[in-house]
Each structure stands twice: as structure tokens, then as C-alpha cells.
PDB file of N, CA and C in Angstrom:
ATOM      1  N   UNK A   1       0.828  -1.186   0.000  1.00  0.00           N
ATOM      2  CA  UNK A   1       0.000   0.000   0.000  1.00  0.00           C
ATOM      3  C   UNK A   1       0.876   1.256   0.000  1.00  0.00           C
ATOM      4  N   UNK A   2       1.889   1.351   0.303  1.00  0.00           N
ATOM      5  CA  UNK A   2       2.944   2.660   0.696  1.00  0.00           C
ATOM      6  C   UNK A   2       3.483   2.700  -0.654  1.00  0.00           C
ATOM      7  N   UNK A   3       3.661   1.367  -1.237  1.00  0.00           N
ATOM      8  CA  UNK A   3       3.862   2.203  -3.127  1.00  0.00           C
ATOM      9  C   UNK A   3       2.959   3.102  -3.688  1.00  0.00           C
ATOM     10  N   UNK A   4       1.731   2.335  -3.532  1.00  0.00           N
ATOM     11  CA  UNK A   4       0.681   3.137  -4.055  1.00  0.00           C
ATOM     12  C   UNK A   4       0.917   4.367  -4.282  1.00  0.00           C
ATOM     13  N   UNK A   5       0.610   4.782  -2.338  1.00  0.00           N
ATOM     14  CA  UNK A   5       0.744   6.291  -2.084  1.00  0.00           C
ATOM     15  C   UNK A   5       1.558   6.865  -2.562  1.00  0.00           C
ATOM     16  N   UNK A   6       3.008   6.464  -2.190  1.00  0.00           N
ATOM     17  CA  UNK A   6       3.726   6.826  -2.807  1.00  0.00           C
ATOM     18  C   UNK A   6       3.806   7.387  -4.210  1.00  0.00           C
ATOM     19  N   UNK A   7       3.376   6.511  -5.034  1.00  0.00           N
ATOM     20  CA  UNK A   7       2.961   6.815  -6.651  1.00  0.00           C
ATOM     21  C   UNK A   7       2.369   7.851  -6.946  1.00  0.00           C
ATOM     22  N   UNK A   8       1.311   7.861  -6.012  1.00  0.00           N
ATOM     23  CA  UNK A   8      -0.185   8.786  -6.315  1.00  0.00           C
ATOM     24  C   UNK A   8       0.311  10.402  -5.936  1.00  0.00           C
ATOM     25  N   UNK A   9       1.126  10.498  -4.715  1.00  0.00           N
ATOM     26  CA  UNK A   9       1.636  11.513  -4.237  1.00  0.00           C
ATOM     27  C   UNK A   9       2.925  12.206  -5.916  1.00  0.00           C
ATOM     28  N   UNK A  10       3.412  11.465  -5.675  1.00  0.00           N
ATOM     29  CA  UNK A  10       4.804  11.631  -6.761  1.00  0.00           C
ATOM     30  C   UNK A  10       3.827  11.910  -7.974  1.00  0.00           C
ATOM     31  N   UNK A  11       3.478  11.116  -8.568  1.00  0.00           N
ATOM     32  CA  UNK A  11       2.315  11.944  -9.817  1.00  0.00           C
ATOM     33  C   UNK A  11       1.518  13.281  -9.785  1.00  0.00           C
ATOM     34  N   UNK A  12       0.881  12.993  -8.635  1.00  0.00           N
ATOM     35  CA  UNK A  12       0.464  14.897  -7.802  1.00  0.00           C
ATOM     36  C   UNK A  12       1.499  15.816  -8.072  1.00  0.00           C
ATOM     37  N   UNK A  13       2.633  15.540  -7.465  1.00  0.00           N
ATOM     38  CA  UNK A  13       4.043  16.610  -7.181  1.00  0.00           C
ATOM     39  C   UNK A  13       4.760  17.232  -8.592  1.00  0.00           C
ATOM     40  N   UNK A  14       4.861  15.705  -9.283  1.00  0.00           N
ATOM     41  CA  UNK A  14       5.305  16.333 -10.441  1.00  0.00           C
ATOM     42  C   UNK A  14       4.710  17.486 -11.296  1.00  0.00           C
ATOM     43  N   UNK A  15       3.376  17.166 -10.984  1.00  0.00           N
ATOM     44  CA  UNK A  15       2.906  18.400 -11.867  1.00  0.00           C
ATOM     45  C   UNK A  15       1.949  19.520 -10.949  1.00  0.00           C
ATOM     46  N   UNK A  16       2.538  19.679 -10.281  1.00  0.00           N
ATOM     47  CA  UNK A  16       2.581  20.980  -8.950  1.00  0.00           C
ATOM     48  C   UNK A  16       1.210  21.312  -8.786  1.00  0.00           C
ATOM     49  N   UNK A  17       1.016  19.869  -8.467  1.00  0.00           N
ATOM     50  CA  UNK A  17      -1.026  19.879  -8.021  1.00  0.00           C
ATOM     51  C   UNK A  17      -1.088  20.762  -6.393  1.00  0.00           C
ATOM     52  N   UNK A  18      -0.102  20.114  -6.019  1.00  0.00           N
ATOM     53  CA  UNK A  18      -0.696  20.161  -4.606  1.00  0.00           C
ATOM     54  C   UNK A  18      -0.868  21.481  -3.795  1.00  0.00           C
ATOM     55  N   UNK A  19      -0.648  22.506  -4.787  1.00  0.00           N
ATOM     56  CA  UNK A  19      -0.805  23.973  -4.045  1.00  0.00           C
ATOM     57  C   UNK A  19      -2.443  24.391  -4.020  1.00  0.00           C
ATOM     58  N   UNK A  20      -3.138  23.693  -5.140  1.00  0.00           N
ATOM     59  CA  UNK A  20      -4.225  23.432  -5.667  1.00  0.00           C
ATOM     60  C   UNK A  20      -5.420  22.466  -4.996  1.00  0.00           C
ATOM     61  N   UNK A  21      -4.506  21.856  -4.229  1.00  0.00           N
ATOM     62  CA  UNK A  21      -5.383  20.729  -3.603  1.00  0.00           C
ATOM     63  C   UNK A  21      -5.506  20.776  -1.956  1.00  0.00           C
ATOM     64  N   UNK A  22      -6.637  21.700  -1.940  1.00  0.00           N
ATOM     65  CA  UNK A  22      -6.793  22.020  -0.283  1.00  0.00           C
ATOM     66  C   UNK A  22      -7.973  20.898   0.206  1.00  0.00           C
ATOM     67  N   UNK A  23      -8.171  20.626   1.470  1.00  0.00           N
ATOM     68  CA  UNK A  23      -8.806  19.626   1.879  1.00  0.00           C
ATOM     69  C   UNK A  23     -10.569  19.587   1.596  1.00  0.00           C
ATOM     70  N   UNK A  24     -10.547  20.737   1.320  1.00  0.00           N
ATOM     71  CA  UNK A  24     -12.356  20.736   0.290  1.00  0.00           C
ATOM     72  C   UNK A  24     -12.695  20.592  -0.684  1.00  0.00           C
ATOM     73  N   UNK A  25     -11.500  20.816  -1.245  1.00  0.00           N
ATOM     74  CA  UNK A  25     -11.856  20.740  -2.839  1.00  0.00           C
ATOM     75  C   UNK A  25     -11.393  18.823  -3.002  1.00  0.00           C
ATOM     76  N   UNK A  26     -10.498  18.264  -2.457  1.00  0.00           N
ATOM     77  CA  UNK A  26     -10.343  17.099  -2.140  1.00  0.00           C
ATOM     78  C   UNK A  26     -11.309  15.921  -1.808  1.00  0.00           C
ATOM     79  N   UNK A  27     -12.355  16.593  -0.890  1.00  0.00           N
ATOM     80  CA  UNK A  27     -13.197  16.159  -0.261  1.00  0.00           C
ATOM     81  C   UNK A  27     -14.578  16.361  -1.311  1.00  0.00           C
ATOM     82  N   UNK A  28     -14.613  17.810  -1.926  1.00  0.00           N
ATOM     83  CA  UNK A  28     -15.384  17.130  -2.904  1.00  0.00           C
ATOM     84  C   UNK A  28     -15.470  16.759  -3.988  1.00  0.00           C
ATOM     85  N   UNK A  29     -13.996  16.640  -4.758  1.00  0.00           N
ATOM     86  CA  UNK A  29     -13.757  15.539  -5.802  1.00  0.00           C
ATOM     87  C   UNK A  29     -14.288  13.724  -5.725  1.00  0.00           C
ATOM     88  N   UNK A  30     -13.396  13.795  -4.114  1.00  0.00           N
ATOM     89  CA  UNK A  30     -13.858  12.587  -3.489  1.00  0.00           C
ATOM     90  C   UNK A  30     -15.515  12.174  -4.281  1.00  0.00           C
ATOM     91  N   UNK A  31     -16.357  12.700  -3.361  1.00  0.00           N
ATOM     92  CA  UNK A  31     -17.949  13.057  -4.064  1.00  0.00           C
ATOM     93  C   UNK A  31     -18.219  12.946  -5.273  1.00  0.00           C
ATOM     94  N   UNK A  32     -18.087  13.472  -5.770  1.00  0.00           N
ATOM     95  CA  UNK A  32     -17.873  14.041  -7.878  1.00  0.00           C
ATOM     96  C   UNK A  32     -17.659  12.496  -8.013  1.00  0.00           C
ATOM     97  N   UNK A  33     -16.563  12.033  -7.869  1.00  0.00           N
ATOM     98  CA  UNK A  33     -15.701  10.812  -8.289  1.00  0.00           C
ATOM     99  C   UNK A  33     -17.081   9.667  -7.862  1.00  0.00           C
ATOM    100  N   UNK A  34     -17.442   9.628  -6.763  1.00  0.00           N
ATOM    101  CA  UNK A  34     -17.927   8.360  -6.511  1.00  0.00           C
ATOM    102  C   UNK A  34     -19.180   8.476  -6.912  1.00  0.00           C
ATOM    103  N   UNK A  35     -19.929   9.888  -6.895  1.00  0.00           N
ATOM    104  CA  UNK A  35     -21.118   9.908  -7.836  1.00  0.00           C
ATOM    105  C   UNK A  35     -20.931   9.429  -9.698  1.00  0.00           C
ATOM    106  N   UNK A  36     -19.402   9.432 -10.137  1.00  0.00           N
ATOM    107  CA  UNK A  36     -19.544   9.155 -11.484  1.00  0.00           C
ATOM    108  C   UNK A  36     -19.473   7.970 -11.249  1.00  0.00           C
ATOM    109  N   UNK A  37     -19.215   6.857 -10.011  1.00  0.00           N
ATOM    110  CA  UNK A  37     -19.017   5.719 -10.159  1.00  0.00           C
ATOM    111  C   UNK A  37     -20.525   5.402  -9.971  1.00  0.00           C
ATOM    112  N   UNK A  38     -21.409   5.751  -9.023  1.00  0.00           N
ATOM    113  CA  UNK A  38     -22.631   5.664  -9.169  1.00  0.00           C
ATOM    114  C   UNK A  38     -23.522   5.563 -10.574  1.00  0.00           C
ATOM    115  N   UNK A  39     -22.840   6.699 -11.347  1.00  0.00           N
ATOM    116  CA  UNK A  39     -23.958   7.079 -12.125  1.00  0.00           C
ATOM    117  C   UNK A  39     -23.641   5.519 -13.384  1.00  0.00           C
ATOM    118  N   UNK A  40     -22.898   4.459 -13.198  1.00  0.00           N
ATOM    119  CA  UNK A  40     -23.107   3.443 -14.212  1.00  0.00           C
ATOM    120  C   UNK A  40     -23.590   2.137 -13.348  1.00  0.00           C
ATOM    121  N   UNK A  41     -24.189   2.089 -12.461  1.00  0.00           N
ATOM    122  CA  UNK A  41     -25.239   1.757 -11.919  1.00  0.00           C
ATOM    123  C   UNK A  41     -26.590   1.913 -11.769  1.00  0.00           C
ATOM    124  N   UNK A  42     -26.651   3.951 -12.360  1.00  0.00           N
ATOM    125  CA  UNK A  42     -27.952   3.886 -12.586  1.00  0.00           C
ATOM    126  C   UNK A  42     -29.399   3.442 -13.427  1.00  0.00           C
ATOM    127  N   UNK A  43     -30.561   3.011 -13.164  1.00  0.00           N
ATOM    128  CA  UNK A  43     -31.463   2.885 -14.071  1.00  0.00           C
ATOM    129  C   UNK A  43     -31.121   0.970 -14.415  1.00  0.00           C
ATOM    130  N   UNK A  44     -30.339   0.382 -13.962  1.00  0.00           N
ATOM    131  CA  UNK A  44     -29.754  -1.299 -14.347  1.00  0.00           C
ATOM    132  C   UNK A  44     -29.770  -1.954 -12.995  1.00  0.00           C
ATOM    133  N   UNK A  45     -29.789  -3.067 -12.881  1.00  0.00           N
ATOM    134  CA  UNK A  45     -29.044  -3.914 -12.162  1.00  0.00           C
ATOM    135  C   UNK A  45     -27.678  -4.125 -12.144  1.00  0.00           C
ATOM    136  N   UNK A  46     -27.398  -4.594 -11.046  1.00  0.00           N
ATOM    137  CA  UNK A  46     -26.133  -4.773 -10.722  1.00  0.00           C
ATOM    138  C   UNK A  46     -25.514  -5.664 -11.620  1.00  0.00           C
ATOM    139  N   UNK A  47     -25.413  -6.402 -12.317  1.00  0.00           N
ATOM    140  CA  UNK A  47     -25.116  -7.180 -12.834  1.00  0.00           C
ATOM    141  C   UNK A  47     -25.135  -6.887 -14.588  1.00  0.00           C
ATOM    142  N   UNK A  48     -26.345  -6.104 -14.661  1.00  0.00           N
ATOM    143  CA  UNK A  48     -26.338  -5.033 -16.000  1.00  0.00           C
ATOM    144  C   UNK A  48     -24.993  -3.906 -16.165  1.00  0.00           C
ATOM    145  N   UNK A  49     -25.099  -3.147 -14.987  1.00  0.00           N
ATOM    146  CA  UNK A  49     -24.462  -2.400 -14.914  1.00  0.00           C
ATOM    147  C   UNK A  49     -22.618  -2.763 -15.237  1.00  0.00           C
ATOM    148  N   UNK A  50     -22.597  -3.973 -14.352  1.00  0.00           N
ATOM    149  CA  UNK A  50     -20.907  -4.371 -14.235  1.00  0.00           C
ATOM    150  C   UNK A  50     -20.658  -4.563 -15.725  1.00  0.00           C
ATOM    151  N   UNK A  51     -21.842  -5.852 -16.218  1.00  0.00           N
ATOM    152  CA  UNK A  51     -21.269  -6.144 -17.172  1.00  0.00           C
ATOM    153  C   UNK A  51     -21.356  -4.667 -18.801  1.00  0.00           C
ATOM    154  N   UNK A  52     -22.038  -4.413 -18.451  1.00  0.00           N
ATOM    155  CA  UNK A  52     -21.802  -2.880 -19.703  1.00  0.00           C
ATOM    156  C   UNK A  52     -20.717  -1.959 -19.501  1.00  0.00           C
ATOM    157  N   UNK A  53     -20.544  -1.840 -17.989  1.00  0.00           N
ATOM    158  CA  UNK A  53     -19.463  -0.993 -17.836  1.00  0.00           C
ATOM    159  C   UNK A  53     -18.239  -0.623 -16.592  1.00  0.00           C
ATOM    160  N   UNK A  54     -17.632  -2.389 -16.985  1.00  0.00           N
ATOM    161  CA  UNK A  54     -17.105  -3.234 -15.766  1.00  0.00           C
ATOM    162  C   UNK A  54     -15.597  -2.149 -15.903  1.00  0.00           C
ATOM    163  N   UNK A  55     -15.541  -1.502 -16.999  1.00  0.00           N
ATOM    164  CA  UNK A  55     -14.012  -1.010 -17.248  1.00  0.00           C
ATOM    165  C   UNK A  55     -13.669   0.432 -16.645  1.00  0.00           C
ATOM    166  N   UNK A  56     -15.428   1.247 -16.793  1.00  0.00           N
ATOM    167  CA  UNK A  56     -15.391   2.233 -16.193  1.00  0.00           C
ATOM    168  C   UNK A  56     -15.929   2.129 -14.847  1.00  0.00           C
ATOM    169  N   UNK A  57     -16.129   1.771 -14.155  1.00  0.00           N
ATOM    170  CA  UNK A  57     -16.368   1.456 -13.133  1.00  0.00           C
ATOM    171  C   UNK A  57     -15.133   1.194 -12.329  1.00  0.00           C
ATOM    172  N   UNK A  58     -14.343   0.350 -12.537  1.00  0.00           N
ATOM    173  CA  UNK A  58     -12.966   0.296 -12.166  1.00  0.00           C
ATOM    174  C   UNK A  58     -12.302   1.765 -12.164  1.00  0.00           C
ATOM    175  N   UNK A  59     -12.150   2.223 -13.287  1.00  0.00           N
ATOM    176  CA  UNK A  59     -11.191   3.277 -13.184  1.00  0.00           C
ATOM    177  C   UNK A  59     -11.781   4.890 -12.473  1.00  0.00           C
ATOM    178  N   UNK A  60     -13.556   4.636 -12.441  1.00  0.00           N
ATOM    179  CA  UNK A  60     -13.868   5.446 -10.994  1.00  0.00           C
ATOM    180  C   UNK A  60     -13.501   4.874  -9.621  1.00  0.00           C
ATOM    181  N   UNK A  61     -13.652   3.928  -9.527  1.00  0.00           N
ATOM    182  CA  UNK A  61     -12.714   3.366  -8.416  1.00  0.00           C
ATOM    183  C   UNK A  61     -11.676   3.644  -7.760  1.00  0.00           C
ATOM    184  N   UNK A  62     -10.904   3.736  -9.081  1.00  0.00           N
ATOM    185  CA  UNK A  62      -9.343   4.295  -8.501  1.00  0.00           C
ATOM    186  C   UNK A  62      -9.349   5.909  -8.553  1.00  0.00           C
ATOM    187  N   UNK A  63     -10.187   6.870  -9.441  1.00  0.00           N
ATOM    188  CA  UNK A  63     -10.048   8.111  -9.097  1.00  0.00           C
ATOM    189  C   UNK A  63     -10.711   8.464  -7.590  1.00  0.00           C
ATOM    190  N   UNK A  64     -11.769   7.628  -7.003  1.00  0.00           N
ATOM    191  CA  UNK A  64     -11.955   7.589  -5.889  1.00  0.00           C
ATOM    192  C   UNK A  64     -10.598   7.283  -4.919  1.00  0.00           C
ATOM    193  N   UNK A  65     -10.108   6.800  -4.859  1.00  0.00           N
ATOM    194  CA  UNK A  65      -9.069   6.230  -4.006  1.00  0.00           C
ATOM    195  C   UNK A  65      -7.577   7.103  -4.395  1.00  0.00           C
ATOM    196  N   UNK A  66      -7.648   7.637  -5.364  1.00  0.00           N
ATOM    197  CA  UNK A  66      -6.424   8.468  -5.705  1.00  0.00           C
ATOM    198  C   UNK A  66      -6.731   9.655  -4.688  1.00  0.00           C
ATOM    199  N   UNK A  67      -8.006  10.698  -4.881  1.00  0.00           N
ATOM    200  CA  UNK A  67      -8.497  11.655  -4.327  1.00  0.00           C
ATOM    201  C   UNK A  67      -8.197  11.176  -3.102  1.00  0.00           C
ATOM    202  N   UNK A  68      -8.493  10.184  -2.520  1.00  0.00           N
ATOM    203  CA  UNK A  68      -8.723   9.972  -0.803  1.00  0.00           C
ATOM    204  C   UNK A  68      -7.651   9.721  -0.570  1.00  0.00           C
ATOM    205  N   UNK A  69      -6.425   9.072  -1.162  1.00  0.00           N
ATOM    206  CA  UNK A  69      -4.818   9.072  -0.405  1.00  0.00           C
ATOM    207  C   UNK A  69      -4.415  10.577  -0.794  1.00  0.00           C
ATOM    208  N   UNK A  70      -4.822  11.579  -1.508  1.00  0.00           N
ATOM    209  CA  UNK A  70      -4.032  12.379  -2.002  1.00  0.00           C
ATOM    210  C   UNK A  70      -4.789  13.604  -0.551  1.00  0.00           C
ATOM    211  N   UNK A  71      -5.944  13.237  -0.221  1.00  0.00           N
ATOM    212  CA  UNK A  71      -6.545  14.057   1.365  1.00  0.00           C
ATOM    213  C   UNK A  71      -6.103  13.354   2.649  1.00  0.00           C
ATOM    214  N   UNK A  72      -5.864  12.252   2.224  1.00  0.00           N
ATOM    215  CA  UNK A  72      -4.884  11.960   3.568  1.00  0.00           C
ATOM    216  C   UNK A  72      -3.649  12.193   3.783  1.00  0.00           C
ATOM    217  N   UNK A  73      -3.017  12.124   2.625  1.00  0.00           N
ATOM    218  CA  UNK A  73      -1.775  12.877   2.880  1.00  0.00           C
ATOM    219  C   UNK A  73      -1.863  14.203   3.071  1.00  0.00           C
ATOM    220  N   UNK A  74      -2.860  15.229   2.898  1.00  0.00           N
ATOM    221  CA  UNK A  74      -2.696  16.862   2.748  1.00  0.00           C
ATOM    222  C   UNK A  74      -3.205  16.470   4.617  1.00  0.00           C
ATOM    223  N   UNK A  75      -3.317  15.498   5.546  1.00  0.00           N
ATOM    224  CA  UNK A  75      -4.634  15.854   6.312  1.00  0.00           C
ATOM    225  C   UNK A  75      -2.936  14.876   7.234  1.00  0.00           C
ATOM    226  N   UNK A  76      -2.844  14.332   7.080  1.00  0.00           N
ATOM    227  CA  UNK A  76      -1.467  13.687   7.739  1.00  0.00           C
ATOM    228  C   UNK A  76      -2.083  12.087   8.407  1.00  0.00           C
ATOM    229  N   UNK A  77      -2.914  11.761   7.879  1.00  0.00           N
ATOM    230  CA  UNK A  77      -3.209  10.657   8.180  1.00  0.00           C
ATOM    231  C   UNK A  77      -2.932   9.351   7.496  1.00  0.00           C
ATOM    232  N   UNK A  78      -2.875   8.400   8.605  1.00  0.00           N
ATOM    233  CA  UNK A  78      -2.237   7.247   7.635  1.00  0.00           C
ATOM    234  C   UNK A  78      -3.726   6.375   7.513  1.00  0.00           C
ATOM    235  N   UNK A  79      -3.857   6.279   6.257  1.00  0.00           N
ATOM    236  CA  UNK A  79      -5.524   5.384   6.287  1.00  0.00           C
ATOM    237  C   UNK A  79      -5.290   4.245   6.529  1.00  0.00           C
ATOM    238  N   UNK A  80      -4.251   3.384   6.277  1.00  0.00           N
ATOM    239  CA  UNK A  80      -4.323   1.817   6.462  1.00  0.00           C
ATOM    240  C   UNK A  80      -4.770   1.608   8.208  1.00  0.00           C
ATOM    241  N   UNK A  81      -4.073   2.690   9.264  1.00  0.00           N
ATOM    242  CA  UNK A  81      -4.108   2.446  10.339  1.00  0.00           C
ATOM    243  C   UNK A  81      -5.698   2.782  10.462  1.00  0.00           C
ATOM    244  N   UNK A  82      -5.795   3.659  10.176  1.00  0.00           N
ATOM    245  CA  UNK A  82      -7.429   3.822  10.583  1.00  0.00           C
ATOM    246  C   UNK A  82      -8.430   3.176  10.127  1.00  0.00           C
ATOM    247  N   UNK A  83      -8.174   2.387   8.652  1.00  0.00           N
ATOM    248  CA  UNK A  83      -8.798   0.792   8.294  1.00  0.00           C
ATOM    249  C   UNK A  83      -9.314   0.239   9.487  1.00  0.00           C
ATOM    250  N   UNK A  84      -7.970  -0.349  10.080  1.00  0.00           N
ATOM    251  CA  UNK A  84      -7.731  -1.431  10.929  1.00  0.00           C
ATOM    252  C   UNK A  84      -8.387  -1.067  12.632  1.00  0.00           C
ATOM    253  N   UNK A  85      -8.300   0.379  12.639  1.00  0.00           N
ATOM    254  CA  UNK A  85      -8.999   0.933  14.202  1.00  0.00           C
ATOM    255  C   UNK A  85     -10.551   1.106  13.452  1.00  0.00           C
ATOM    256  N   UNK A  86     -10.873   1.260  12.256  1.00  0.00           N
ATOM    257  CA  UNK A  86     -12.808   1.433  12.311  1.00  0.00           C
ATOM    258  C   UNK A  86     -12.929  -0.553  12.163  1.00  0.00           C
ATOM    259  N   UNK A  87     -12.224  -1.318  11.660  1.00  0.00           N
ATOM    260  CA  UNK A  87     -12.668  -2.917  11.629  1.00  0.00           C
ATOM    261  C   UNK A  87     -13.175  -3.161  12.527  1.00  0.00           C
ATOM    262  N   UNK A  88     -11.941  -2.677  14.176  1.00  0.00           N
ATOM    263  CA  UNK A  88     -11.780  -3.051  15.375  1.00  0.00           C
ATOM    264  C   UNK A  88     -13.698  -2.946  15.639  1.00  0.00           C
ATOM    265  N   UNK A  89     -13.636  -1.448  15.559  1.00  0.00           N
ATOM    266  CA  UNK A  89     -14.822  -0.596  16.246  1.00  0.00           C
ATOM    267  C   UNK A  89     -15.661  -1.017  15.674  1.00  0.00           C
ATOM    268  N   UNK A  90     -15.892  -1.577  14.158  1.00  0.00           N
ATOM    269  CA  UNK A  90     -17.232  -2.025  13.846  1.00  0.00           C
ATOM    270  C   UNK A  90     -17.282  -3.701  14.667  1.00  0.00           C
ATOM    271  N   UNK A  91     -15.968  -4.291  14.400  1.00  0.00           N
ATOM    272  CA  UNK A  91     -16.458  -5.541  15.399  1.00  0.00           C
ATOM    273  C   UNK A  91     -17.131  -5.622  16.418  1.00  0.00           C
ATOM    274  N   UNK A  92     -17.082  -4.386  17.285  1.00  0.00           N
ATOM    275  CA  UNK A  92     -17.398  -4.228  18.455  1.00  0.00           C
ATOM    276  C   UNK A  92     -18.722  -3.918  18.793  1.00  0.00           C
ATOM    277  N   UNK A  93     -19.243  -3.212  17.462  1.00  0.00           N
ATOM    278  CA  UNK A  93     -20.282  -3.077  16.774  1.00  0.00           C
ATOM    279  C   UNK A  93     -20.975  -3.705  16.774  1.00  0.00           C
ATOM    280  N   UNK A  94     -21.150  -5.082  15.526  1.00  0.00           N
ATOM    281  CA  UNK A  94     -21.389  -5.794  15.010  1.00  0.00           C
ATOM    282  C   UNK A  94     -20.664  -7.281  14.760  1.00  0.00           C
ATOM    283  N   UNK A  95     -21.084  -7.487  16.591  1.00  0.00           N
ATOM    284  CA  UNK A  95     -20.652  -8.759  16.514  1.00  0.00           C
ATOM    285  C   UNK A  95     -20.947 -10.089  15.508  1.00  0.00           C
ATOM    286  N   UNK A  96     -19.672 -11.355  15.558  1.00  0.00           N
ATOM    287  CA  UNK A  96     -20.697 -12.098  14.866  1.00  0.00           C
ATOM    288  C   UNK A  96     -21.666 -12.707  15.540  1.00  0.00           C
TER     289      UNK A  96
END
């Protein structure tokens, strides 16, 4: 996972995003992004949907997840750790 970031950050840098990328506008790309992943789900089934547009769907995926390491890094958080502390808390939650 620290390549990833790594990657995602270094692609940001090179082309001098990050003066540009304050934690709202981050936050609502985030949004934007996962509503376009929404919107090839709409009006189909699940299974309609994947299979018509299994390719874009993926690659909203990852603009989702690019946006969200690229606000955790502006925000100083490490997400893998906080994965692993909301698992905890939903276990605790939602036992089996």
C-alpha cells in the first residue's frame, strides 16, 4: 500500500497539483468521483451495470481512491491504520 501512495503523491508533485489541492476541494472531488461511479449503476441492475461498464467502473474506483490518499496525505493521516482501528470498532459493533 505505501507504493501506491507513494505513486499517487509523486504523480500529484510532479505536476505541482498540490498547491491546488486544499482539503475541500479534495473532499469534494472525493464526491464528484464516486457519484460518477454511481452514475453506471444507474437505471440497471447490478449485474447489468458491471457487465456494460465493468471497465469504467474500475477506473472510478481508482479516481476515488487516488483523491482519498491524495486528502490523507494533505490531512497527515495514515488510512491503512485507521482501516484497521474502524474494523476493530465495527467488530465491536457488530458482533458475529
Amino acid at each position: 500500500m505505501k507504493q501506491l501512495y507513494e505513486k499517487i503523491i509523486e504523480f500529484r508533485d510532479e505536476r505541482n497539483w498540490d498547491a491546488n489541492h486544499n482539503e475541500k476541494d479534495l473532499a469534494i472531488s472525493i464526491s464528484l468521483e464516486a457519484n460518477e461511479l454511481l452514475e453506471n449503476f444507474q437505471w440497471k441492475t447490478s449485474r447489468e451495470a458491471v457487465e456494460a461498464t465493468h471497465q469504467n467502473i474500475k477506473e472510478e474506483m481508482a479516481d476515488v481512491l487516488i483523491y482519498l490518499v491524495q486528502l490523507a496525505d494533505k490531512m497527515d493521516v495514515d488510512l491503512e491504520e485507521e482501516v484497521y482501528k474502524k474494523l476493530e470498532k465495527n467488530a465491536l459493533k457488530y458482533p458475529k
